[in-house]
N, C-alpha and C. Protein backbone atom coordinates (compact mmCIF):
# COMPACT_ATOMS: atom_id res chain seq x y z
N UNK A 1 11.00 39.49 24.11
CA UNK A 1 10.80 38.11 24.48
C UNK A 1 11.99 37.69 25.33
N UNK A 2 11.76 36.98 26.55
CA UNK A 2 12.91 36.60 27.39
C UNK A 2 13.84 35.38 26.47
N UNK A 3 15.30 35.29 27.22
CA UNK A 3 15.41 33.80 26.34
C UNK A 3 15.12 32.39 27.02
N UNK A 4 14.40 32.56 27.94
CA UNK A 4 13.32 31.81 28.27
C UNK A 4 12.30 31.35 27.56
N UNK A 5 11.37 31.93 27.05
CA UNK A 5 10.19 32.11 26.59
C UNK A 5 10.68 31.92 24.98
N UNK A 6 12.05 32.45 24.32
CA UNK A 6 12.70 31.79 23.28
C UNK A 6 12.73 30.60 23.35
N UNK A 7 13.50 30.02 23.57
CA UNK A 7 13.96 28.83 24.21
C UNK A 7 12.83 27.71 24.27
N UNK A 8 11.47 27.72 25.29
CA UNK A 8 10.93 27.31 24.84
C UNK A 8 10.24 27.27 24.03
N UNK A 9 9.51 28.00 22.97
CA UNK A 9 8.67 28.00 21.69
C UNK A 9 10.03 26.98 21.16
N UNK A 10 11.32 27.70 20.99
CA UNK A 10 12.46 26.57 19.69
C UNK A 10 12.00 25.23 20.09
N UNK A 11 11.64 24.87 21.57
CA UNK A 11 11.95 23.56 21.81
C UNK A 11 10.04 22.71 21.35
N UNK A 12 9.80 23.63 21.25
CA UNK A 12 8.54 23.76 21.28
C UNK A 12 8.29 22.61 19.87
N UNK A 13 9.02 24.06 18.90
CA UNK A 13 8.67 23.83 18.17
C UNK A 13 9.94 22.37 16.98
N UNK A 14 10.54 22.24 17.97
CA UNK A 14 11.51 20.82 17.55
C UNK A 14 11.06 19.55 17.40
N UNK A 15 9.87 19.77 19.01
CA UNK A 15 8.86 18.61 19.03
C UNK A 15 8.08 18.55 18.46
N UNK A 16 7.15 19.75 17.56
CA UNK A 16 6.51 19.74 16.15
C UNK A 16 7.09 19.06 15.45
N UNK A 17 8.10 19.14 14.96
CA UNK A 17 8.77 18.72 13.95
C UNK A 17 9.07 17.39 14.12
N UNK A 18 9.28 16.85 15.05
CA UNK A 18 9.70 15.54 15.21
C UNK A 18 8.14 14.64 15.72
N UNK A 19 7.49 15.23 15.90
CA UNK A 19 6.16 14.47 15.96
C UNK A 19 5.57 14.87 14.14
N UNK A 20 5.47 15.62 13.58
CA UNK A 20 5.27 15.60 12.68
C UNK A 20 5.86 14.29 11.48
N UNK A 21 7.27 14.33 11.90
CA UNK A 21 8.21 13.29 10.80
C UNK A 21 7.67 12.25 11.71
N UNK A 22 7.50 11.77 12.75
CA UNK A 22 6.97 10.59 13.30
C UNK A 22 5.90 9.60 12.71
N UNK A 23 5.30 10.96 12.84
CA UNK A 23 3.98 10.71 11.82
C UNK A 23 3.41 9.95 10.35
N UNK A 24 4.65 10.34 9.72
CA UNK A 24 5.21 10.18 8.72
C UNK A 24 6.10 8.93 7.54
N UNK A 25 6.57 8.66 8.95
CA UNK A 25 7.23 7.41 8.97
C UNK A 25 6.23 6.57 7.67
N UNK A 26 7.82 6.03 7.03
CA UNK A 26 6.91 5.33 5.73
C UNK A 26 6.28 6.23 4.48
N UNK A 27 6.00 6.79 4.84
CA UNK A 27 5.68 7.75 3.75
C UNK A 27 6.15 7.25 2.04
N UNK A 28 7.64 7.58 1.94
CA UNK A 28 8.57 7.16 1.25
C UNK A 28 8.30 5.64 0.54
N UNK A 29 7.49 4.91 1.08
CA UNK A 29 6.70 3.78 0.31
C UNK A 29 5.79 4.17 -0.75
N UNK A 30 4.89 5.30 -0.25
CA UNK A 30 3.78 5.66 -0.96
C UNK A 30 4.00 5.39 -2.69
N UNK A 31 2.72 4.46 -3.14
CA UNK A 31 3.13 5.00 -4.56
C UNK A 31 2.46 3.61 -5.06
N UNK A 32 2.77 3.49 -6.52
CA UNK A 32 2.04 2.34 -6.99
C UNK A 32 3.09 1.43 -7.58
N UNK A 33 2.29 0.07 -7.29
CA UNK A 33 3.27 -1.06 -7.20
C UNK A 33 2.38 -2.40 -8.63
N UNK A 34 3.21 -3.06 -9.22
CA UNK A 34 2.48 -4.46 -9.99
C UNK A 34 1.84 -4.66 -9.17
N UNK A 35 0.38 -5.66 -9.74
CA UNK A 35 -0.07 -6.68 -9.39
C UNK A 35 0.01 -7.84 -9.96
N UNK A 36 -0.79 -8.74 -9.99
CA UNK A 36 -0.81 -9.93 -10.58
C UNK A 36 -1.08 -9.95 -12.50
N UNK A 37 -1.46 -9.02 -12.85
CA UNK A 37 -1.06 -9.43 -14.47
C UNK A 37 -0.71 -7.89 -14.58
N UNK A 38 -0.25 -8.22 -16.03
CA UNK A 38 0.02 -7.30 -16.44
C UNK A 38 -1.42 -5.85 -16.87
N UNK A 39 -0.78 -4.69 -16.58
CA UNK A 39 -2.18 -3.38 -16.42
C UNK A 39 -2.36 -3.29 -15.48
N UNK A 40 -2.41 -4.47 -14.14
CA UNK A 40 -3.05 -4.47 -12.99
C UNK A 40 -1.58 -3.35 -11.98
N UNK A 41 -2.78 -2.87 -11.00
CA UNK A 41 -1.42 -2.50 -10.07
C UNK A 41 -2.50 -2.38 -8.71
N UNK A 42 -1.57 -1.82 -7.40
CA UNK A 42 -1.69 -1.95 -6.34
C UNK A 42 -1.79 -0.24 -5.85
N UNK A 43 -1.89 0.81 -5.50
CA UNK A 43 -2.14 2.01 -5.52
C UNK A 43 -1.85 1.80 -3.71
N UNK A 44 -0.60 2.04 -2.79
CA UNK A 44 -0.34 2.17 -1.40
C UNK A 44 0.24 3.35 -1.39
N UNK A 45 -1.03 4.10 -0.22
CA UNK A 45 -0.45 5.43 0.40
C UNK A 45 -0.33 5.37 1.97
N UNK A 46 0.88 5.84 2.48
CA UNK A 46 1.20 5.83 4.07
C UNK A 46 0.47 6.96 4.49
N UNK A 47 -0.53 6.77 5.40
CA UNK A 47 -0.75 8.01 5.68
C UNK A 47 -0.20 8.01 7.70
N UNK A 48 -1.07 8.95 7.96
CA UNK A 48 -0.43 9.34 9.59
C UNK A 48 -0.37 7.78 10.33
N UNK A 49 0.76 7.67 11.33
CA UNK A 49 0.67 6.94 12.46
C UNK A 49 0.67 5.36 11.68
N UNK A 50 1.12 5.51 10.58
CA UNK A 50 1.25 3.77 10.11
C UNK A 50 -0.03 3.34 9.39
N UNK A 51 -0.68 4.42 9.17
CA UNK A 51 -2.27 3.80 8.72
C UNK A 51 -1.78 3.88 7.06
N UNK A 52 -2.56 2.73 6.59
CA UNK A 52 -2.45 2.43 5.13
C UNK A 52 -3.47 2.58 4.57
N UNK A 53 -3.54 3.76 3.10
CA UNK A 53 -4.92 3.59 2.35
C UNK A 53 -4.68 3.04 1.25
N UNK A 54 -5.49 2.88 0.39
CA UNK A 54 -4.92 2.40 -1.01
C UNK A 54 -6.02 1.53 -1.66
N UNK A 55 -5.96 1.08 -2.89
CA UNK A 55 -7.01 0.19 -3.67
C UNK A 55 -6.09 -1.05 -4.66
N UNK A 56 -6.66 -1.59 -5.28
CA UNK A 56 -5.98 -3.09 -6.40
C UNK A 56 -6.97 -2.58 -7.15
N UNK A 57 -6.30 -2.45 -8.51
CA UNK A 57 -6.93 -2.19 -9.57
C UNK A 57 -6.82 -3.35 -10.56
N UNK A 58 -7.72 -4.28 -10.80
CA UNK A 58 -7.72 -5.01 -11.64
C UNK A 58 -8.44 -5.26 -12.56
N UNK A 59 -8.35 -6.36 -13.43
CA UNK A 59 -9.33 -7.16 -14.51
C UNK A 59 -10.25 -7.66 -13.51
N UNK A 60 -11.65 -7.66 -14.25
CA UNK A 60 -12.54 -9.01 -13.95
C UNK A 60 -12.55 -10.23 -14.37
N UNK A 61 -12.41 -11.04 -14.08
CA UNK A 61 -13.00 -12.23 -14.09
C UNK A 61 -13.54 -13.45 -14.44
N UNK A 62 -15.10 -12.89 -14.07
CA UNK A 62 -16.69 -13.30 -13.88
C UNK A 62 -16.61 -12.78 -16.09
N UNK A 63 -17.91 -13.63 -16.61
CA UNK A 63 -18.14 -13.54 -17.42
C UNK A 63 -18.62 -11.85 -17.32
N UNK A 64 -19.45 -11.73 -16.80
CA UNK A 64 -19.77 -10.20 -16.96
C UNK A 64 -18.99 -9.02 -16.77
N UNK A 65 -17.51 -9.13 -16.19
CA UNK A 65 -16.84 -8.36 -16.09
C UNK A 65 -15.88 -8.41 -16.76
N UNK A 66 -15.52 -9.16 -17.58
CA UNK A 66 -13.94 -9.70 -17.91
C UNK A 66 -14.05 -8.84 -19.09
N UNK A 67 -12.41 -8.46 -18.47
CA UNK A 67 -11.28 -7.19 -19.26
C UNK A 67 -12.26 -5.85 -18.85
N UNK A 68 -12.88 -5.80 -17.90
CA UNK A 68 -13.02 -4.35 -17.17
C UNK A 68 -12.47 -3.80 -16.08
N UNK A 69 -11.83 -2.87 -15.85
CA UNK A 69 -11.07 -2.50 -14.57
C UNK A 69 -11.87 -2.29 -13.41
N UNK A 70 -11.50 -3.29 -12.49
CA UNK A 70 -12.47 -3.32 -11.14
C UNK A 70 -11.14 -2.26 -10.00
N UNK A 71 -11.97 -1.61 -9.38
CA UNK A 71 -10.89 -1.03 -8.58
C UNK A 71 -12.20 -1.50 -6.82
N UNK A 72 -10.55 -2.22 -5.56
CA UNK A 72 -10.97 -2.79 -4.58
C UNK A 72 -10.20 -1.56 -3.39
N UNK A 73 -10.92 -1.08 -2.79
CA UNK A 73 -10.32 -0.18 -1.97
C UNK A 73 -9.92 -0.82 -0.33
N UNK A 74 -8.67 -0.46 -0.34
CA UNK A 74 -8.72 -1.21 1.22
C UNK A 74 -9.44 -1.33 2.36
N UNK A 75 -10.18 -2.05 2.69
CA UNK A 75 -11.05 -2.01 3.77
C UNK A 75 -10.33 -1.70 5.12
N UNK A 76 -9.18 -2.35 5.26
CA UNK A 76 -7.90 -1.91 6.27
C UNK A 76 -6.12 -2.00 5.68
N UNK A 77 -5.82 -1.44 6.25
CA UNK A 77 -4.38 -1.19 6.45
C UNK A 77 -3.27 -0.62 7.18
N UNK A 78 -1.88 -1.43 7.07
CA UNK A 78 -1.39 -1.12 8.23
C UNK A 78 -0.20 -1.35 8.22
N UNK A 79 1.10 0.07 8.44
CA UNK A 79 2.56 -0.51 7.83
C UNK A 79 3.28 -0.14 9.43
N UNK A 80 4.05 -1.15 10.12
CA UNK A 80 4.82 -1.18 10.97
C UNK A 80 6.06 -1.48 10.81
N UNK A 81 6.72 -0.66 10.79
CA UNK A 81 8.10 -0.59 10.30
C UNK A 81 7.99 -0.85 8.71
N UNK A 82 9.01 -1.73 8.44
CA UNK A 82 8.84 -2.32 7.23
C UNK A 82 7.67 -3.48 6.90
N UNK A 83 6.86 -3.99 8.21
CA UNK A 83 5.42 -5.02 7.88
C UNK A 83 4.48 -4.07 7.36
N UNK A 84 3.76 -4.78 5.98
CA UNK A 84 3.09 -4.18 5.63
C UNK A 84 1.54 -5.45 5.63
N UNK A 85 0.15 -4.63 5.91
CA UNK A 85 -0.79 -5.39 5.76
C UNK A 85 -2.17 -4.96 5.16
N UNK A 86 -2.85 -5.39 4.42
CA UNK A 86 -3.98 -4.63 4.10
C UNK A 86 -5.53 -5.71 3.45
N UNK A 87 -6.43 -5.66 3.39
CA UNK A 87 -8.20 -6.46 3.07
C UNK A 87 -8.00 -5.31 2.14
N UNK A 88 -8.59 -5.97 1.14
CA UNK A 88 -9.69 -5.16 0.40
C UNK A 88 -11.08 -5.39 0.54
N UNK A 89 -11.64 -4.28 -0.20
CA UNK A 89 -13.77 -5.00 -0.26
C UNK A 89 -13.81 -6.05 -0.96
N UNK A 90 -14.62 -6.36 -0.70
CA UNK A 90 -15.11 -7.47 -1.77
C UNK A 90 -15.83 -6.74 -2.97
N UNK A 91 -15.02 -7.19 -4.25
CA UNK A 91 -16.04 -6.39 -5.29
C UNK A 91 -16.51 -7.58 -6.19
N UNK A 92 -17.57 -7.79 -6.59
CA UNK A 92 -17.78 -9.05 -7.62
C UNK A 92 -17.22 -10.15 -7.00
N UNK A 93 -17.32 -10.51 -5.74
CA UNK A 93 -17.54 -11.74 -4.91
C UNK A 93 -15.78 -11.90 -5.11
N UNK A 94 -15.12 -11.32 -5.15
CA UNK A 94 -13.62 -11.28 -4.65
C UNK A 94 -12.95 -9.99 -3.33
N UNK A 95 -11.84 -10.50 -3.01
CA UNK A 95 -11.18 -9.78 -1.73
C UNK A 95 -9.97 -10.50 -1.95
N UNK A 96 -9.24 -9.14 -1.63
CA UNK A 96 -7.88 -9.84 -1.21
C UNK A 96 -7.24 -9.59 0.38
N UNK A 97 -6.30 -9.98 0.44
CA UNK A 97 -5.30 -10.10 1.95
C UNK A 97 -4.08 -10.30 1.36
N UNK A 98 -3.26 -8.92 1.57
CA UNK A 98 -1.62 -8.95 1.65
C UNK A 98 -1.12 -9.01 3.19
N UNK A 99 -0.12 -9.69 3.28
CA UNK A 99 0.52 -9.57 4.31
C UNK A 99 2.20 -10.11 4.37
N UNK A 100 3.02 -9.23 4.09
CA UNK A 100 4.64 -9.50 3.99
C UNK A 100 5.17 -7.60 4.44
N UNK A 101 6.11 -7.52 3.42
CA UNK A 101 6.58 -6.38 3.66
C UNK A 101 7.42 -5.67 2.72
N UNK A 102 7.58 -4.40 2.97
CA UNK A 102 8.41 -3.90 1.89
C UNK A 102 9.71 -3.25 2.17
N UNK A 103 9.95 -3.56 0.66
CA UNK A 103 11.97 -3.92 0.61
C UNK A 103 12.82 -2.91 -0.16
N UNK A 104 13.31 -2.82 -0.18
CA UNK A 104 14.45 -2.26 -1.10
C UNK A 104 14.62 -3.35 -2.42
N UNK A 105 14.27 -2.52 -3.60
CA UNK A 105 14.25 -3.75 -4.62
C UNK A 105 15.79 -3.39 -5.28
N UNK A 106 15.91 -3.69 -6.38
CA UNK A 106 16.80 -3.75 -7.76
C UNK A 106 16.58 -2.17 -8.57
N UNK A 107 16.12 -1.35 -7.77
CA UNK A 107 16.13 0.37 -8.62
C UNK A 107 17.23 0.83 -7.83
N UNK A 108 17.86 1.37 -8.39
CA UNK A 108 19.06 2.09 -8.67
C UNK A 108 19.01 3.72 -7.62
N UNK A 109 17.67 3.93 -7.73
CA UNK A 109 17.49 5.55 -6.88
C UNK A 109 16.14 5.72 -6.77
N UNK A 110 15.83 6.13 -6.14
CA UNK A 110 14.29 6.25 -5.59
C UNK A 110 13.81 7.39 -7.16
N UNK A 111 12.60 6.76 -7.01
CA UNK A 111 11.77 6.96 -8.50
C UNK A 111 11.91 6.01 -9.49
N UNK A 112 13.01 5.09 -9.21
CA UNK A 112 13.23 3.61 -10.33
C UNK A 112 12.07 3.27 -10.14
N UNK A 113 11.84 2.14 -11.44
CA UNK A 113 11.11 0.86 -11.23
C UNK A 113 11.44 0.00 -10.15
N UNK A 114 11.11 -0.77 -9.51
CA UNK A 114 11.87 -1.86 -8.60
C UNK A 114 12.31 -1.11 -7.84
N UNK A 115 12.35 0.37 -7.38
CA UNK A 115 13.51 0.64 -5.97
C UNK A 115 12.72 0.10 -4.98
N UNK A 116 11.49 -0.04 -4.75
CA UNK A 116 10.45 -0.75 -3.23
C UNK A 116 10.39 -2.24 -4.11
N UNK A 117 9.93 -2.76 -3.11
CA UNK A 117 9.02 -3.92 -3.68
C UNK A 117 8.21 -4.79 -2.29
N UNK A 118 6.74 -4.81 -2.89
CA UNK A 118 5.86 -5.35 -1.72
C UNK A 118 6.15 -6.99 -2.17
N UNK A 119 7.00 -7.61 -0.90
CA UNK A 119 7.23 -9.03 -0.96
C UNK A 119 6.15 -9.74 0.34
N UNK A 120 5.66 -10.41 -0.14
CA UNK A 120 4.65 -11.30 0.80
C UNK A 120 3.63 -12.41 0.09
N UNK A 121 2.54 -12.59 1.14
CA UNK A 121 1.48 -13.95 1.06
C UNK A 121 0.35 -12.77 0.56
N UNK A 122 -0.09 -13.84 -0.73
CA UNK A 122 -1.59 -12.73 -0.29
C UNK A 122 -2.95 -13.88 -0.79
N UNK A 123 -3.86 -13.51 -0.42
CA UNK A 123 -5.36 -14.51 -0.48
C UNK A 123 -5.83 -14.13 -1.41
N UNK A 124 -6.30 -14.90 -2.54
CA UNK A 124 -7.53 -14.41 -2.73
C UNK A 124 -8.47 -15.05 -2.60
N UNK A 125 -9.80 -14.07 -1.68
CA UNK A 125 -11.29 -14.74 -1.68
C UNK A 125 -12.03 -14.68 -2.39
N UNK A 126 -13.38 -15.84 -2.94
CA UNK A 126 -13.75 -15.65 -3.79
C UNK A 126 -15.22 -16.46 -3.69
N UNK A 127 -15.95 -15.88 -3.18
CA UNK A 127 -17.07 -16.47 -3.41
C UNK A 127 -18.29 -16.04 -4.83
N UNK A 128 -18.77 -17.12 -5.03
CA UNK A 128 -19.15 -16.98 -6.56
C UNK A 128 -20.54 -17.54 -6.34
N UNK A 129 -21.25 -17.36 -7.51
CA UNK A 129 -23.25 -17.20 -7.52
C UNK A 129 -23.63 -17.99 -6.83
N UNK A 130 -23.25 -19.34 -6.60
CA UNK A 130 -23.60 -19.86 -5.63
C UNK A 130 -23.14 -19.79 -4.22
N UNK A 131 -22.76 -19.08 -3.74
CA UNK A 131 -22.48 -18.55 -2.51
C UNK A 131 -21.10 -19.45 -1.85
N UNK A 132 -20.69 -20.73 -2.68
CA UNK A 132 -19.59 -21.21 -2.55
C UNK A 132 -18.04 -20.72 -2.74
N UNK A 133 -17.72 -20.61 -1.34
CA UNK A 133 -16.40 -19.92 -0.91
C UNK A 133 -14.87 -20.46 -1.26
N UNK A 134 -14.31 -20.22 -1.99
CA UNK A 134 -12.93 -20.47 -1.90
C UNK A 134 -11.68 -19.84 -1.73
N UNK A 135 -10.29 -19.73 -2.12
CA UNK A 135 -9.44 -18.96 -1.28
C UNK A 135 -8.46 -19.68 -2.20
N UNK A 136 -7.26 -18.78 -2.46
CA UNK A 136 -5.79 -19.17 -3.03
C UNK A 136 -5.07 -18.40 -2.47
N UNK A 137 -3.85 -18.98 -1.98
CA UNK A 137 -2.76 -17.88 -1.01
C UNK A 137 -1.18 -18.33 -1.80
N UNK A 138 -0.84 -17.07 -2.26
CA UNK A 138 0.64 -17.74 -2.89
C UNK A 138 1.33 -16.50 -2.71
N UNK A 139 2.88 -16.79 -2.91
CA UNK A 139 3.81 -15.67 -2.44
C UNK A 139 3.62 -14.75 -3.57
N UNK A 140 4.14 -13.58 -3.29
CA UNK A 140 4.38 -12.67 -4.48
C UNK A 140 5.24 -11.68 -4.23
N UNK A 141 5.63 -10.83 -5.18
CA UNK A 141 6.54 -9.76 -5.19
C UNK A 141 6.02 -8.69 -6.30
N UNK A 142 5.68 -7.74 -5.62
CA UNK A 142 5.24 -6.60 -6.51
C UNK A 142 6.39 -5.55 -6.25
N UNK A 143 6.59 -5.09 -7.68
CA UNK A 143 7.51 -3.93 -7.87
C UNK A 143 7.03 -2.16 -7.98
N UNK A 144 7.76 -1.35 -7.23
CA UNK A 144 7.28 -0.27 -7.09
C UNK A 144 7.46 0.44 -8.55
N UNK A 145 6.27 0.85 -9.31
CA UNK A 145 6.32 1.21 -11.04
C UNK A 145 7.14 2.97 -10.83
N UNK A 146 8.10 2.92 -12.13
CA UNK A 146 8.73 4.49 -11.82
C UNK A 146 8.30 5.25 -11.46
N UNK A 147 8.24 6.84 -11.14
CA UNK A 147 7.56 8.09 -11.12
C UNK A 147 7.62 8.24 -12.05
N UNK A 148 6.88 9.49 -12.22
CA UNK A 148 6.67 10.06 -13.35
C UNK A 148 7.26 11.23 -13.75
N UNK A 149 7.63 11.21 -14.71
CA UNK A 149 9.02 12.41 -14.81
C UNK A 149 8.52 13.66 -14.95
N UNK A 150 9.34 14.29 -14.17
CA UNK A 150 8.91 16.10 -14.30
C UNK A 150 9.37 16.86 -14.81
């Protein structure tokens, strides 16, 4: 092989690597965070290019659901830099909307409780049997829950 033809594959393959970690970016968020009561949580994974997947796992509600775990999968999502944003479905005539960002909390080393925390506004929608729509938007702060020890 010339060191030409070396040379470029190394460089080649540098820009793999750095389009790969590009990619990537955020990652290091991934993981599950509180929600609004206690049991409930938030399930955010970074995947390629800033795209966000993830679900809210909560209580119901509605007389027919209440104290069953509803899980709402993100309909969209989306982390730019540290902005983070995401819809869920509507399940049982609810949806939510986050939109703030995530922080460096009060954990001590990555895998703490609290080392992230998703700080922002979030909605909830809620239309109910009668097709009458309403909406509550208040700040919040969800904490990133430990790992799990290996």
């Amino acid at each position: 092989m010339s060191a030409v033809a070396g040379a470029q594959d190394k460089a080649a393959g540098v820009q793999d690597k750095a389009a790969e970690s590009k990619a990537r970016v955020g990652a290091e968020y991934s993981g599950m965070y509180s929600f609004l009561r206690e049991g409930e949580f938030v399930q955010v994974t970074v995947e390629d290019a800033g795209r966000v997947t993830g679900f809210v796992s909560r209580y119901g509600d509605l007389e027919s659901d209440k104290g069953v775990f509803l899980d709402q999968f993100f309909k969209t999502g989306k982390l730019e830099g540290n902005a983070l944003a995401f819809t869920t479905d509507v399940v049982h005539g609810a949806a939510y909307e986050f939109k703030g960002t995530i922080e460096r909390g009060e954990g001590k080393k990555p895998g703490d409780e609290g080392y992230y925390v998703l700080k922002g506004t979030l909605i909830e929608r809620v239309t109910d049997a009668n097709q009458k729509s309403s909406s509550r938007t208040r700040e919040v702060t969800f904490k990133a829950f430990p790992a799990a020890a290996e």
